[in-house]
N, C-alpha and C. Protein backbone atom coordinates (compact mmCIF):
# COMPACT_ATOMS: atom_id res chain seq x y z
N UNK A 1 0.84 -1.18 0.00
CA UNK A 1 0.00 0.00 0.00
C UNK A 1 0.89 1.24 0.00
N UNK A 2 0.62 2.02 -0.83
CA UNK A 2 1.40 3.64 -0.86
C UNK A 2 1.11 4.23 0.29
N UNK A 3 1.94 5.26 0.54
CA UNK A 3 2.23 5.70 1.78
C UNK A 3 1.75 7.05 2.10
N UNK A 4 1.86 8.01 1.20
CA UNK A 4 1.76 9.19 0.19
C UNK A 4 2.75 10.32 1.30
N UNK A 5 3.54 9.45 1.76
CA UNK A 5 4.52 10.44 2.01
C UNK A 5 5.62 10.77 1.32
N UNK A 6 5.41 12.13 0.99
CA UNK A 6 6.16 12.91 0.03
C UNK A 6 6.70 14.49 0.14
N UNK A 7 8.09 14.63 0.11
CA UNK A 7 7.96 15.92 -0.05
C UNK A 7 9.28 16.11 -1.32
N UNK A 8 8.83 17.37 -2.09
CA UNK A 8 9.74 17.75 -3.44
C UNK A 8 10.41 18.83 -2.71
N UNK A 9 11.22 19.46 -3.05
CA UNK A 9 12.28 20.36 -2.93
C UNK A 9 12.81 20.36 -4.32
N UNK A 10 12.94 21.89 -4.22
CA UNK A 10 13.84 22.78 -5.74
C UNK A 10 15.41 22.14 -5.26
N UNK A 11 16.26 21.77 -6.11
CA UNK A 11 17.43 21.78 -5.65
C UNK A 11 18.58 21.89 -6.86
N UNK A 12 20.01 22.45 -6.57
CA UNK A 12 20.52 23.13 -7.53
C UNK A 12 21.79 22.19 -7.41
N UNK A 13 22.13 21.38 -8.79
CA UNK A 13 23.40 20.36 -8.57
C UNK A 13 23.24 19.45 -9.77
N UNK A 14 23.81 18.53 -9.89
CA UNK A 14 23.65 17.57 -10.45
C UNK A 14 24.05 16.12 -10.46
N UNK A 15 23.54 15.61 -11.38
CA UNK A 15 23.60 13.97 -11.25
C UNK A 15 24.21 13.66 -11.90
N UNK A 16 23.76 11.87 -11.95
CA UNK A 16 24.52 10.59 -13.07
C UNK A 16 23.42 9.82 -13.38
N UNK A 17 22.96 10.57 -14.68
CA UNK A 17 21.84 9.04 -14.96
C UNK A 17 22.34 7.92 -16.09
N UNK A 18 21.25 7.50 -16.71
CA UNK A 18 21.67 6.89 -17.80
C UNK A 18 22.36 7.04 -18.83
N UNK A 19 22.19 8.70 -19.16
CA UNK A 19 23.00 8.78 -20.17
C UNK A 19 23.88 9.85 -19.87
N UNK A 20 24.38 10.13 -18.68
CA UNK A 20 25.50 10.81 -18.17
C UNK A 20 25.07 11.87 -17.49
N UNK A 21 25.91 12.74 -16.77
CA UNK A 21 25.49 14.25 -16.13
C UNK A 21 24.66 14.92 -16.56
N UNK A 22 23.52 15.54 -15.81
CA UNK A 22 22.94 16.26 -16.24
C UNK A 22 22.20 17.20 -14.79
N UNK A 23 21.93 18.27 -15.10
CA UNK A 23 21.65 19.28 -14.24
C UNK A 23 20.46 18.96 -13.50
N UNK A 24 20.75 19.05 -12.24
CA UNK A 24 19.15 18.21 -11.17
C UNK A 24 19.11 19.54 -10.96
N UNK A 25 17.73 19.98 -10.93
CA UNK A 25 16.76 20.90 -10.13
C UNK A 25 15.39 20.68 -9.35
N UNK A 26 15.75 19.71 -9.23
CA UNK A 26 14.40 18.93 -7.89
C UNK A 26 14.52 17.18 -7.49
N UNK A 27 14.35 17.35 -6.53
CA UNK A 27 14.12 16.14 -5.63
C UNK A 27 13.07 15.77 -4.77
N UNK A 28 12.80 14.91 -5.22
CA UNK A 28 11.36 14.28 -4.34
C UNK A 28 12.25 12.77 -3.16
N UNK A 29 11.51 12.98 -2.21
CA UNK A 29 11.83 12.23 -1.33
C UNK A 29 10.13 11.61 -0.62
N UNK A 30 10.43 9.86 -0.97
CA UNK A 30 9.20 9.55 -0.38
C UNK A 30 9.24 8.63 0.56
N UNK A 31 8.36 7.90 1.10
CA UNK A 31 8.59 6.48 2.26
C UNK A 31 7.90 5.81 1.37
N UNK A 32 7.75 4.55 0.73
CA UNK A 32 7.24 3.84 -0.09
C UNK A 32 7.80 2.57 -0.60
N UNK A 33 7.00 1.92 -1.29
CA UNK A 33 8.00 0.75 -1.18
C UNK A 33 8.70 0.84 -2.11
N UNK A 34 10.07 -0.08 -2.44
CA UNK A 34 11.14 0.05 -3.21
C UNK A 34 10.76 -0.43 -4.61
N UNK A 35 11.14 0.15 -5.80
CA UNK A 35 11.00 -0.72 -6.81
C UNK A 35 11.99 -1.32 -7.27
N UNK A 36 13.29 -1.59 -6.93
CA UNK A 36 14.41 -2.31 -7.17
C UNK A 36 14.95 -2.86 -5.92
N UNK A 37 15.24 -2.17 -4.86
CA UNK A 37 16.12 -2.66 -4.01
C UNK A 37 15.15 -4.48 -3.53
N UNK A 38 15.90 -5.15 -2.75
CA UNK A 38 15.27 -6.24 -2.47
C UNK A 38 14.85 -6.23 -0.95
N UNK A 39 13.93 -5.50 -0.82
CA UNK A 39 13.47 -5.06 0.92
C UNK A 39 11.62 -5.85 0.70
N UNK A 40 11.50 -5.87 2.00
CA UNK A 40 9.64 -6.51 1.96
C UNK A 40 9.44 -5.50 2.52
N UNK A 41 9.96 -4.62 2.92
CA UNK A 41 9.29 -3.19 3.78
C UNK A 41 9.04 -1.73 2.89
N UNK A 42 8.86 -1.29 3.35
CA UNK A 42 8.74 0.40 2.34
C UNK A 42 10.51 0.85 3.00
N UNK A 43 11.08 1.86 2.42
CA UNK A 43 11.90 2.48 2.17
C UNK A 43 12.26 3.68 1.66
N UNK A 44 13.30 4.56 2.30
CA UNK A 44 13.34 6.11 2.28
C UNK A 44 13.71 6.14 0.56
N UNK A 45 13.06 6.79 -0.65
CA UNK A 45 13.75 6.51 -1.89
C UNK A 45 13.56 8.30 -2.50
N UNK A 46 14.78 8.41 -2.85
CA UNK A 46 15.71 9.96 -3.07
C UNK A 46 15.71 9.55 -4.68
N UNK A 47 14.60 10.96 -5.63
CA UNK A 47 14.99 10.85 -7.00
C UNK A 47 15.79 12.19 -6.54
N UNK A 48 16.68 12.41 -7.98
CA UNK A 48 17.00 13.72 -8.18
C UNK A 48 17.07 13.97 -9.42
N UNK A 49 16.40 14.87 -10.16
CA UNK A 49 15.78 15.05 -11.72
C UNK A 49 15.72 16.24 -12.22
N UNK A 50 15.91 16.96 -13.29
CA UNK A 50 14.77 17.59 -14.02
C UNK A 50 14.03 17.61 -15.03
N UNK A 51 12.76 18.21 -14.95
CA UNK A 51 11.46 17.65 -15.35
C UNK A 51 11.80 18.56 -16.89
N UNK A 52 12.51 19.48 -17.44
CA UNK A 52 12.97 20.08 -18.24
C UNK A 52 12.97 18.89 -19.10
N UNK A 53 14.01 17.79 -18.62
CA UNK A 53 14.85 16.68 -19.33
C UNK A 53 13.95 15.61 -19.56
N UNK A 54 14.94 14.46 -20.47
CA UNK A 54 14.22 13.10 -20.48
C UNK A 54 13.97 12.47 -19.33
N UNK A 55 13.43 11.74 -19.03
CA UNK A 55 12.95 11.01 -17.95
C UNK A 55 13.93 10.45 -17.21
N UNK A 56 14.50 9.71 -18.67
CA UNK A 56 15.82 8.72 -18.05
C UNK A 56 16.76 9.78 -17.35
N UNK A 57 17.32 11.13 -16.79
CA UNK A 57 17.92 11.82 -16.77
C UNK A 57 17.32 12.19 -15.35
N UNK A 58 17.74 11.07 -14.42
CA UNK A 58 17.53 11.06 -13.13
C UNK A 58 18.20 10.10 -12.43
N UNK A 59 18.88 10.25 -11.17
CA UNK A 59 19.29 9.06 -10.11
C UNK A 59 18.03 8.82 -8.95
N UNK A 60 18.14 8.27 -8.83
CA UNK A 60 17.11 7.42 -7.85
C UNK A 60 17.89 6.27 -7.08
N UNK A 61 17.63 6.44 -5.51
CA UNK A 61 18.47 5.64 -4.65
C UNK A 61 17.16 5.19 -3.67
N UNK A 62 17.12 4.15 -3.01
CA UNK A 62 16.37 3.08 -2.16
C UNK A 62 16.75 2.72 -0.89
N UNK A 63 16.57 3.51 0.07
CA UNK A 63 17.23 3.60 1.76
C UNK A 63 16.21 2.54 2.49
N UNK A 64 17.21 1.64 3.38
CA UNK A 64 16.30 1.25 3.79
C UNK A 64 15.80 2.61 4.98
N UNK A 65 15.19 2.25 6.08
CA UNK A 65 14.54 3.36 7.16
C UNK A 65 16.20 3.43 7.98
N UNK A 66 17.09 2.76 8.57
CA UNK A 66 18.43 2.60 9.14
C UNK A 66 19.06 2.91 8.25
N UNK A 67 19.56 2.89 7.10
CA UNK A 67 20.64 3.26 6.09
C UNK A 67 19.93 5.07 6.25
N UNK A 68 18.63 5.39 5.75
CA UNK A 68 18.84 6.87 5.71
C UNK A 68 18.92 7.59 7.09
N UNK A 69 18.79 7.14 8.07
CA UNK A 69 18.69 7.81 9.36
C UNK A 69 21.16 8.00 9.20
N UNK A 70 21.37 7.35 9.14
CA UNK A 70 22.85 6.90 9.48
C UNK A 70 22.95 8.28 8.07
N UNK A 71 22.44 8.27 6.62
CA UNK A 71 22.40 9.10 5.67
C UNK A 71 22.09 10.60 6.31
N UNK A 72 21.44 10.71 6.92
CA UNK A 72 20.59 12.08 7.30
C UNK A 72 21.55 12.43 8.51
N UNK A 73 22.32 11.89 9.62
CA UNK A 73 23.36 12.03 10.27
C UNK A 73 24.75 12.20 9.77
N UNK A 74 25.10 11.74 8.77
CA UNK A 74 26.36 12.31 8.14
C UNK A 74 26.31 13.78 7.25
N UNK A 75 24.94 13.98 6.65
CA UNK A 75 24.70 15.12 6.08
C UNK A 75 24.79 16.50 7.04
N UNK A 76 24.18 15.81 8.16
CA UNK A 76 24.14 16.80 8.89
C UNK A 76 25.29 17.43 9.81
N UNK A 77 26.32 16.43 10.01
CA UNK A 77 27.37 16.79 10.16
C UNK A 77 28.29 17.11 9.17
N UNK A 78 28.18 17.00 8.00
CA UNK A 78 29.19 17.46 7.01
C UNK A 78 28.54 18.94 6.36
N UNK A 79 27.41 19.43 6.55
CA UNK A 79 26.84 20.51 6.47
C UNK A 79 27.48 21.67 7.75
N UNK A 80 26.90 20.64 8.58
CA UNK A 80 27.58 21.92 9.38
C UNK A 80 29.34 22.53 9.94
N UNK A 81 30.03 21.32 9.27
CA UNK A 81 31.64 21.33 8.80
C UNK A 81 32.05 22.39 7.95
N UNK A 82 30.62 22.13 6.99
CA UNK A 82 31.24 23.03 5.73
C UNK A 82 30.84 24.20 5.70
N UNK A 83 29.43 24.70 6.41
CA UNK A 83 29.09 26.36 6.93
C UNK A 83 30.07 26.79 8.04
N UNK A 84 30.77 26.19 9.10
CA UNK A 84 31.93 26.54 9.83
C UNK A 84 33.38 27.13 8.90
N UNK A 85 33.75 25.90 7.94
CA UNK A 85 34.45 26.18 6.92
C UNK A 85 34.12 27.46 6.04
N UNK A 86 33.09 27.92 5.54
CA UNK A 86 32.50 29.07 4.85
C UNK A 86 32.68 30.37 5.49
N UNK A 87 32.32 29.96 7.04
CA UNK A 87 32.49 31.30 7.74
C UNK A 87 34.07 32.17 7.76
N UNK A 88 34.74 30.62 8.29
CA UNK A 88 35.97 30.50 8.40
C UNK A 88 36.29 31.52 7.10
N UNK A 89 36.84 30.82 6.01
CA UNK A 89 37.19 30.81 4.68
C UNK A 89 36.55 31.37 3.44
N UNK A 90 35.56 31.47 3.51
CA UNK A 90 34.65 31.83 3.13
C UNK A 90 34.89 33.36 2.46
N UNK A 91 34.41 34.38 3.57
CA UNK A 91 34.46 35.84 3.26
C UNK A 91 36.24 36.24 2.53
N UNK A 92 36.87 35.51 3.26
CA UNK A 92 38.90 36.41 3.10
C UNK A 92 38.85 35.73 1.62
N UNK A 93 38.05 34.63 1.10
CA UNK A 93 38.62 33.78 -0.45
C UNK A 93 37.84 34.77 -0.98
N UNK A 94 36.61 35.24 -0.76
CA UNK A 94 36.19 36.22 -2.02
C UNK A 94 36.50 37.62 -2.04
N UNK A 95 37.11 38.07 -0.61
CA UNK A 95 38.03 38.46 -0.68
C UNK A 95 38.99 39.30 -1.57
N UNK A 96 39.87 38.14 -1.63
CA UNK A 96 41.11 38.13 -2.13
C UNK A 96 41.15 37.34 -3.62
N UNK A 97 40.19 37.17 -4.54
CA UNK A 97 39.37 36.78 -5.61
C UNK A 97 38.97 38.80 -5.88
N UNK A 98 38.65 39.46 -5.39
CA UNK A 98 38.14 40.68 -5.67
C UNK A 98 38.97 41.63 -6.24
């Protein structure tokens, strides 16, 4: 049974799909069940796409509920590494770029 938990976010980066790099500007994140991974449970599953593009011109990953919690804890510490780093480094590199 679907879950209809969902949320999209704009996001600015890119991927690796099928037919190579291409510019992601949104991500949907749902709880649902997997369509590849080999789980009997539902699972955290991360596209990242744009809807601009072909279809195929998306990654899509299949968490179980423990793999993204351990996922969502490293983000969150390497986020806040890298806004420390920014503060740090940040202002004197653009700076001295000026």
């Amino acid at each position: 049974m679907c879950t209809s938990i969902v949320e999209v976010v704009e996001a600015e980066g890119a991927g690796c799909g099928k037919n190579g790099w291409f510019p992601v500007t949104r991500a949907v994140v749902t709880y649902d069940h997997p369509q590849v991974a080999p789980f009997e449970r539902d699972t955290i599953n991360l596209d990242f796409m744009n809807p601009d593009r072909s279809v195929s011109d998306r990654a899509g990953i299949e968490l179980t509920l423990e793999a993204a919690k351990a996922l969502h804890a490293a983000l969150s510490q390497v986020i806040a590494e890298a806004e420390a780093e920014e503060r740090e480094h940040g202002v004197a590199e653009r700076l001295k770029a000026a």
